[in-house]
Protein backbone atom coordinates (compact mmCIF):
# COMPACT_ATOMS: atom_id res chain seq x y z
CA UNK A 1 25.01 10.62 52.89
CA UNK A 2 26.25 13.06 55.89
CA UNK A 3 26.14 12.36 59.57
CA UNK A 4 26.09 14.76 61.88
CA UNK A 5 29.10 14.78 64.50
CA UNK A 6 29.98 16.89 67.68
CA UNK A 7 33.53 17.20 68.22
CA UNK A 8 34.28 15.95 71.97
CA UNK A 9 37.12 18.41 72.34
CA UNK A 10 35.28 21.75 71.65
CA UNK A 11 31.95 20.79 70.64
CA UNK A 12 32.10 22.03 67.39
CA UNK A 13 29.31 20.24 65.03
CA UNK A 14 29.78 19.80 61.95
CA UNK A 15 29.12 16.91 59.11
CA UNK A 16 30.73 13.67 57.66
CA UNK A 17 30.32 11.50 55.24
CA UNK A 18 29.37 8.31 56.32
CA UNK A 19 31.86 5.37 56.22
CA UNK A 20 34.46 8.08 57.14
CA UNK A 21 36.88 6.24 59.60
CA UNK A 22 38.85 9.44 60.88
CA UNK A 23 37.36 13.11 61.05
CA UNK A 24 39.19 16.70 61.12
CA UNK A 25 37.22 19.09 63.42
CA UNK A 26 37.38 22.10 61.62
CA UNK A 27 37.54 24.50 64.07
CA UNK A 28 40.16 22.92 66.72
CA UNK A 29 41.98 20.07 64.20
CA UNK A 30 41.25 17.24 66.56
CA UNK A 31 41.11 13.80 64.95
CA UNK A 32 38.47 12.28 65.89
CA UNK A 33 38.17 8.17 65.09
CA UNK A 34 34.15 8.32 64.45
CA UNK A 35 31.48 5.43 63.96
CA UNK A 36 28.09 5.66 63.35
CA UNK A 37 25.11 4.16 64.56
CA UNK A 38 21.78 4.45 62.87
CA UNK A 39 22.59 7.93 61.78
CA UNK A 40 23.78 8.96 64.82
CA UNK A 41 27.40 9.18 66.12
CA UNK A 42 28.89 6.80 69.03
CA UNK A 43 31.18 9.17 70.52
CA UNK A 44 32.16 6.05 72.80
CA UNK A 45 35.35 5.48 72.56
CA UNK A 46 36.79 9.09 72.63
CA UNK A 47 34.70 10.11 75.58
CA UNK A 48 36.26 6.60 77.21
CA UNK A 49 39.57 7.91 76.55
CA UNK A 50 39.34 11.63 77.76
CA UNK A 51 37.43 10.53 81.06
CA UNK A 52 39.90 7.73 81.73
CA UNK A 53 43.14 9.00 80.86
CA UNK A 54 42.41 12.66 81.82
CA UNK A 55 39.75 14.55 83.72
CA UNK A 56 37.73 11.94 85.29
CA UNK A 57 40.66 9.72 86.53
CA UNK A 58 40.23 9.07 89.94
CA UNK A 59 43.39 8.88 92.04
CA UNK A 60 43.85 5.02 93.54
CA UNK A 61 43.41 4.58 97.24
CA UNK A 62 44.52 2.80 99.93
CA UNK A 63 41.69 1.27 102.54
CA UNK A 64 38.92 -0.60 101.68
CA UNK A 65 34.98 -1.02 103.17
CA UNK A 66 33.76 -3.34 105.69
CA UNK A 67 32.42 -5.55 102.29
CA UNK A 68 29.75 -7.30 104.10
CA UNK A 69 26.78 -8.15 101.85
CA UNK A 70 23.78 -9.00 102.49
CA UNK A 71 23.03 -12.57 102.61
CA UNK A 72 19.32 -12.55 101.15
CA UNK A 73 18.97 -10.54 97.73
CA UNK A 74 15.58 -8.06 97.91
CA UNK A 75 14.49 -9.89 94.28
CA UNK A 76 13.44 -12.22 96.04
CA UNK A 77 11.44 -11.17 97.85
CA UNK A 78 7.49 -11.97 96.97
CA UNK A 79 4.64 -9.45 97.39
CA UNK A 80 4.78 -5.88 99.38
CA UNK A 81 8.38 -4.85 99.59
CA UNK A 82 7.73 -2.32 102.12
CA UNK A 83 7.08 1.25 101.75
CA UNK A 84 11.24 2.22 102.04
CA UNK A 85 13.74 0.26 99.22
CA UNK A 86 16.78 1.79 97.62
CA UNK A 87 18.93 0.63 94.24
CA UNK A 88 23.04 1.34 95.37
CA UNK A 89 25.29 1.01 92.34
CA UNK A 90 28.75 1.44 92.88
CA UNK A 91 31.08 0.56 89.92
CA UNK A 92 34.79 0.51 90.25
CA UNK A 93 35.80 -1.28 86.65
CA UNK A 94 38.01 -3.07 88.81
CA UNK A 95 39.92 -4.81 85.78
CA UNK A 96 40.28 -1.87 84.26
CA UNK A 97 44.00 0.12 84.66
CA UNK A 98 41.82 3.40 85.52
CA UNK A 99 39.62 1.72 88.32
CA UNK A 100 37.83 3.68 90.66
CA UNK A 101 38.35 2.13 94.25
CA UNK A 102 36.17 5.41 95.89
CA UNK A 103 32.69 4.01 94.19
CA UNK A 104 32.75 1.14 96.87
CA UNK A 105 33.41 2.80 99.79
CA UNK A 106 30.61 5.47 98.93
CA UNK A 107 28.29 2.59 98.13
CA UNK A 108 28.81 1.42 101.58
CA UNK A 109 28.99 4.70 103.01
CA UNK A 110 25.15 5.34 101.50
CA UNK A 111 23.87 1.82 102.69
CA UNK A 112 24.74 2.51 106.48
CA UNK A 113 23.39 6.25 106.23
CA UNK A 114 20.14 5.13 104.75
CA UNK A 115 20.09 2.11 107.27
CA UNK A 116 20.96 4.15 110.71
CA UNK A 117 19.21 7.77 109.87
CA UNK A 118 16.54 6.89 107.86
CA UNK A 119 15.52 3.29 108.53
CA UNK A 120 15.89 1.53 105.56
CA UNK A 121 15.29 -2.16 106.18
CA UNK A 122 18.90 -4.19 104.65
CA UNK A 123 16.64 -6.42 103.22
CA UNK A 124 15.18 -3.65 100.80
CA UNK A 125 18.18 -2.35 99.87
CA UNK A 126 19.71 -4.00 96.43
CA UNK A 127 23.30 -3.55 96.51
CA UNK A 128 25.27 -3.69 92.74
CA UNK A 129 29.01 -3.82 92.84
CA UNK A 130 31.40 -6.07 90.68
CA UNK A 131 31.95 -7.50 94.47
CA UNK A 132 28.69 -9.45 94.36
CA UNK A 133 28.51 -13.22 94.39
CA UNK A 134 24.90 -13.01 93.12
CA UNK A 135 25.57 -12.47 89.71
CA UNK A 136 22.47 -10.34 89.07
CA UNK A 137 23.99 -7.87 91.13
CA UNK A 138 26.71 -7.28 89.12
CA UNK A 139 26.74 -3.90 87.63
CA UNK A 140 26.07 -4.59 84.12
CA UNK A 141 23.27 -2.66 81.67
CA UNK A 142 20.72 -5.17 82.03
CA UNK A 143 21.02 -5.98 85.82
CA UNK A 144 20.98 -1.77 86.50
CA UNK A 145 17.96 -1.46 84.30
CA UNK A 146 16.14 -4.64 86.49
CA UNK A 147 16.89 -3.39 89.79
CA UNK A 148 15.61 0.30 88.82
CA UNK A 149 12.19 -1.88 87.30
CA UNK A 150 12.20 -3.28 90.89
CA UNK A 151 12.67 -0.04 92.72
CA UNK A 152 9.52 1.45 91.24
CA UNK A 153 7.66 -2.14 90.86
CA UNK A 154 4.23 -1.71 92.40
CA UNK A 155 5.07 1.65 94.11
CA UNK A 156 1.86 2.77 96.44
CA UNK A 157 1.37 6.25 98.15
CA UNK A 158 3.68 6.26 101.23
CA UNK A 159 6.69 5.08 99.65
CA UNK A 160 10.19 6.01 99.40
CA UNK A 161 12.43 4.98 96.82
CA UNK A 162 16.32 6.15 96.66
CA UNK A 163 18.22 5.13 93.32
CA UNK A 164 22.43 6.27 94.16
CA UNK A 165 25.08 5.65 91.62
CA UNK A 166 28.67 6.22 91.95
CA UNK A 167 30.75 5.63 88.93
CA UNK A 168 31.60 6.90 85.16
CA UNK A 169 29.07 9.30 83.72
CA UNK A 170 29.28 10.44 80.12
CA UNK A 171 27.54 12.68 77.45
CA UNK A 172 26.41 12.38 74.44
CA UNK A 173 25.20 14.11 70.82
CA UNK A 174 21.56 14.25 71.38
CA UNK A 175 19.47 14.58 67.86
CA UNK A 176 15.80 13.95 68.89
CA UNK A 177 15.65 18.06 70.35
CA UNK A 178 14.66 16.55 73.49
CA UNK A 179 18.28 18.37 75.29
CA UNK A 180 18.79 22.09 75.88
CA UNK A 181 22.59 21.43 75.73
CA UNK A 182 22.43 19.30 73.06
CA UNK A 183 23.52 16.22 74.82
CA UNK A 184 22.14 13.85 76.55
CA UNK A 185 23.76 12.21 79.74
CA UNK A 186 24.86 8.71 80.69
CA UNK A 187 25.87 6.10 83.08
CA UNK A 188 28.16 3.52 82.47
CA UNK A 189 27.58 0.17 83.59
CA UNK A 190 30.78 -2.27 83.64
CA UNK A 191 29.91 -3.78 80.33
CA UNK A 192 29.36 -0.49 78.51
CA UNK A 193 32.10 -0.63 76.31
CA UNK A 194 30.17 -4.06 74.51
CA UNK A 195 26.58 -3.19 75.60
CA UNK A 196 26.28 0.44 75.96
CA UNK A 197 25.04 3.58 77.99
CA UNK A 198 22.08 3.73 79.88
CA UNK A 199 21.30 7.25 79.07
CA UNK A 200 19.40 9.48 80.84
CA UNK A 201 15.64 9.03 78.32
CA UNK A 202 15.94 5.30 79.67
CA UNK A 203 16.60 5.87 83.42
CA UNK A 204 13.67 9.00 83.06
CA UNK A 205 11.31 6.25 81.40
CA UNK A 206 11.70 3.88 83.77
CA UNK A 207 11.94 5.22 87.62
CA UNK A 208 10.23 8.76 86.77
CA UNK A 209 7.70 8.38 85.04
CA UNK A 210 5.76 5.43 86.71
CA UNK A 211 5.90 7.39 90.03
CA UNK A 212 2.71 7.71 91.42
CA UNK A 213 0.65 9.91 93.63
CA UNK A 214 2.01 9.94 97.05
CA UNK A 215 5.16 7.94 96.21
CA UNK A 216 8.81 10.00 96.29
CA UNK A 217 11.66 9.43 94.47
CA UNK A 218 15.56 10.47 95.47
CA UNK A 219 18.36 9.77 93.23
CA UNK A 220 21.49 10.92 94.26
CA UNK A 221 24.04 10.60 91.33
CA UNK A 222 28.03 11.27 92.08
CA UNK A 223 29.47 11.32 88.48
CA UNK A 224 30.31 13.30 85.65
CA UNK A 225 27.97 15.34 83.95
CA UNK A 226 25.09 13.97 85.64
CA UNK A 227 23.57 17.09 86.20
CA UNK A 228 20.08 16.38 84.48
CA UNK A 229 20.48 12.53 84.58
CA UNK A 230 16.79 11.73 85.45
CA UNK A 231 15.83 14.52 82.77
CA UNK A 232 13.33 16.27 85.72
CA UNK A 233 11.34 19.46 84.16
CA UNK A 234 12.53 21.62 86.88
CA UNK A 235 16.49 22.66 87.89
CA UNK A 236 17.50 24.32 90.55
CA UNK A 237 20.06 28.00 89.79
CA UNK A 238 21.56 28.01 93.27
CA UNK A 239 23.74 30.77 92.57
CA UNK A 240 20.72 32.86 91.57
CA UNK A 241 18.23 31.37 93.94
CA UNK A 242 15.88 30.50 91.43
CA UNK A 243 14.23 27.41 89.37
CA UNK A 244 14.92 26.81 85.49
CA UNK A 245 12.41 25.10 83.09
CA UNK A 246 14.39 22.18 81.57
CA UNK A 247 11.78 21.09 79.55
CA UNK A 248 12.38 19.76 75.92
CA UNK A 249 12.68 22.19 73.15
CA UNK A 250 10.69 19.34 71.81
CA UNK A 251 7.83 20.41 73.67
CA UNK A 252 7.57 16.53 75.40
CA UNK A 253 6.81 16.42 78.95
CA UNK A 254 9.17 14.78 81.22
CA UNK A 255 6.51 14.00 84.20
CA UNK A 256 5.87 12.09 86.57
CA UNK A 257 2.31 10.22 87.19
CA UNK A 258 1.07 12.17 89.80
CA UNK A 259 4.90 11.20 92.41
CA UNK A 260 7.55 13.59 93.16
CA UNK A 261 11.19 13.15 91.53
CA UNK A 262 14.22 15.04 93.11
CA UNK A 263 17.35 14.83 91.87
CA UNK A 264 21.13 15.98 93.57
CA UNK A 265 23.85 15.69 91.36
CA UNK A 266 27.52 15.88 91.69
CA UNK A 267 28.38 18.26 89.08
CA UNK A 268 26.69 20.14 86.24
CA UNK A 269 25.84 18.27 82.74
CA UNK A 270 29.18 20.00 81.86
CA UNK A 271 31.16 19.65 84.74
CA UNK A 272 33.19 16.51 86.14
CA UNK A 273 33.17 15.36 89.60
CA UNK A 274 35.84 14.00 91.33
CA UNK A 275 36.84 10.92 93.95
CA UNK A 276 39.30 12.62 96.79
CA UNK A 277 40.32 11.87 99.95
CA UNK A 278 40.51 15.76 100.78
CA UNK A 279 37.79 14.87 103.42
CA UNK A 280 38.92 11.92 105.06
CA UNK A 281 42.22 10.73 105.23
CA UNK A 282 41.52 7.17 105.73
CA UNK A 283 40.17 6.70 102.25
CA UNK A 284 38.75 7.70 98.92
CA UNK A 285 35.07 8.80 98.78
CA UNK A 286 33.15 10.60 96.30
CA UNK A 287 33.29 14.47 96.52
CA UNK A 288 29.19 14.69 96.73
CA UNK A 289 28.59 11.34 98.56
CA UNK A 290 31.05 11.73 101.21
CA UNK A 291 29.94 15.74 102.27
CA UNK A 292 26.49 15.08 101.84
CA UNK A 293 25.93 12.16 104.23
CA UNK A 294 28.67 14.01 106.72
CA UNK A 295 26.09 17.05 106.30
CA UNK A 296 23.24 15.36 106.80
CA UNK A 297 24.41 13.81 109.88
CA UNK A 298 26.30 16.86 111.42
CA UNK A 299 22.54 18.51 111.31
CA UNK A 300 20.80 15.55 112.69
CA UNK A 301 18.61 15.21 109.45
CA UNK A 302 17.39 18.30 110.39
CA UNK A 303 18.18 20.53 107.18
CA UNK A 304 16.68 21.84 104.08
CA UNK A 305 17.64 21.25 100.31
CA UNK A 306 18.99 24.66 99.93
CA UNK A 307 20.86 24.57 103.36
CA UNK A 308 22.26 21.61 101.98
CA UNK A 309 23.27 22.71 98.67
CA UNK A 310 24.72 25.11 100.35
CA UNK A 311 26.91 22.94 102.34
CA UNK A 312 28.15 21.03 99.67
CA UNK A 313 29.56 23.84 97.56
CA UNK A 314 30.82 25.60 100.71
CA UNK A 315 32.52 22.16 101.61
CA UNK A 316 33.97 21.63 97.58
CA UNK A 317 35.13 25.35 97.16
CA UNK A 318 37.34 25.30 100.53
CA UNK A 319 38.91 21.85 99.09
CA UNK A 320 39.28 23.41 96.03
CA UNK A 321 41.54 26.66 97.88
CA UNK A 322 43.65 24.12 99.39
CA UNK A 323 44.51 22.11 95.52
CA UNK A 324 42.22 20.50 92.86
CA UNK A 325 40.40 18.40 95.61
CA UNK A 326 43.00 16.66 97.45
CA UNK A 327 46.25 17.86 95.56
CA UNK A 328 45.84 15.36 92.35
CA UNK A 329 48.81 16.42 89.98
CA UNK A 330 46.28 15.19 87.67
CA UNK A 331 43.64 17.48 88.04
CA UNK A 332 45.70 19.84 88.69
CA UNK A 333 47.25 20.10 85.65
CA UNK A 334 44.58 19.51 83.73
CA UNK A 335 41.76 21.89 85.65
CA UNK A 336 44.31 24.41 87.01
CA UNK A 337 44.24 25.41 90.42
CA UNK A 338 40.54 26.27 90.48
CA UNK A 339 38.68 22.87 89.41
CA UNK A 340 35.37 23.94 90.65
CA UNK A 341 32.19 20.51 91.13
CA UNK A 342 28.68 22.59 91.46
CA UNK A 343 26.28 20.38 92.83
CA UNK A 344 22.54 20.15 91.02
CA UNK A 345 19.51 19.97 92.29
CA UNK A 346 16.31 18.66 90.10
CA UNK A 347 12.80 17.91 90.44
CA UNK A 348 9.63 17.56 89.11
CA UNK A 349 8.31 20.41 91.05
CA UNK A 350 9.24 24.06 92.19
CA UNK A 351 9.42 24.72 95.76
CA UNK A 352 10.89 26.85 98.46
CA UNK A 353 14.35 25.15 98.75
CA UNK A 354 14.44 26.97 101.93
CA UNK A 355 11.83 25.54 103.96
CA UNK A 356 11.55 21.82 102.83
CA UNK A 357 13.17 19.48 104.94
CA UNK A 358 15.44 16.65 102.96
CA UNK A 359 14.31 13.51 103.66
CA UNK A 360 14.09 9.68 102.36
């Protein structure tokens, strides 16, 4: 029997047999070390290896966050929540020799800007970081996928919700026809390695789609390839001005129930986004995280999604002039000198990016 495999090097597809343990790519002679799950293939391990040891290392930093936690933990709390909560997941895979020290300062970063502009009460905010002495807190698959089940628990017209995750994000072969690309994208928890993605279907399924009428949902995402993460119908072409339909070639409907869904995204689904400290020299923030909240801030809250947008790529393209984000030999050898991170817009509507005000 043949699997089908995508080659994570040039995305060549092509077929196996099963049981194979190594794999020639045909058209670029990369080995690939395959294994196969249910028919479909776990590219795992080699995506692991490319982000870590190549484009998606993020440079180490000196300075840390004021790491002050809350001391009460929003699952406990019993009845209405309030009409404002937010889910912050910053994973730095601390005992890891690629850790990223940036995803804690930009969870921190994102608690205070939701707290002082927008006013978030602390007590609805649920705070995951492999900092946490509550041990449901702790990054892993199954405490992300609770604390996104209590984001949207008993949602009611009036609220707003903000899911933000800063961290690894992957890709991978998608087989169901559900993907234009043909690949669907990922987060990584801390324990993905043993228990897996949480792939963009699952994070859709479970903060989207329950969204009812009157209740808004923001995600901001700062990883790689997370351009469609929450799988919205509707993506914004900011160089051409002008909304896509991302639906399935499948012809499912990725809706919500009767809410609105926006989405801004570090990079494209095919793009990696970076950690730099090209925009503050005291320490290491995500590219997206870091200009978006100094955006936001510098205009008082008073700007629009597309003057936004705007901002960010204005903001990542003068960084990029002056070296691959911050000067990383890395990326710099890797990317060239012209490592370009488009920011991505999604939603579950089409509007005038123009004249709607961002807010949470």
């Amino acid at each position: 029997m043949d699997n089908r495999l995508v080659c994570q090097l040039c995305r060549q597809k092509f077929s196996a047999t099963t049981g194979t343990q190594t794999v020639l790519c045909s058209n670029c002679s990369t080995v690939d070390s395959s294994s196969h799950e249910h028919g479909r293939t776990s590219t795992l391990f080699i995506c692991l290896k490319k982000i870590l040891c190549s484009n998606c290392q993020r440079p180490d930093a000196s300075g840390s966050p004021s790491t002050n936690y809350p001391k009460h933990c929003a699952l406990d709390n019993y009845g209405a929540v309030g009409p404002k909560r937010a889910v912050l997941c910053g994973v730095s895979y601390k005992t890891w020799k690629y850790k990223l020290k940036g995803t804690i300062n930009d969870v921190f970063n994102m608690k205070r800007f939701l707290i002082q502009n927008y006013k978030f009460p602390e007590e609805n905010i649920l705070m995951l970081t492999e900092e946490q002495t509550d041990i449901r807190l702790i990054p892993t698959k199954v405490n992300i996928e609770n604390c996104l089940k209590w984001l949207v628990k008993d949602c009611r017209s009036g609220d707003s919700l903000v899911f933000y995750y800063s961290g690894h994000g992957l890709r991978q072969p998608d087989f169901n026809n559900d993907e234009l690309d043909g690949f669907d994208e990922t987060i990584c928890p801390v324990d993905f390695l043993k228990e897996g993605m949480i792939l963009d279907n699952d994070i859709y399924a479970t903060i989207v789609k329950p969204l009812t009428e009157g209740v808004t949902l923001h995600a901001i995402v700062d990883a790689c390839h997370s351009g469609t993460i929450l799988d919205l119908e509707h993506v914004y072409d900011h160089q051409n001005k002008k909304w896509i339909d991302n639906r399935p070639p499948s012809g499912a409907r990725k809706q919500t129930s009767g809410g609105k869904a926006y989405c801004i995204s570090a990079c494209e689904d095919d793009q990696v986004a970076a950690d730099t400290s090209a925009f503050s020299s005291k320490a290491m923030n995500g590219a997206l995280t870091f200009i978006l909240t100094d955006e936001i801030e510098r205009k008082k809250l008073d700007i629009t999604y597309g003057e936004l947008l705007d901002k960010i790529q204005e903001r990542i393209e003068r960084a990029n002039k002056q070296g691959c984000l911050g000067g990383s030999r890395i990326l710099r050898r890797i990317c060239g000198p012209n490592l370009t991170q488009k920011p991505l817009l999604s939603a579950s509507e089409v509007f005038n990016v123009y004249e709607r005000q961002f807010k949470l």
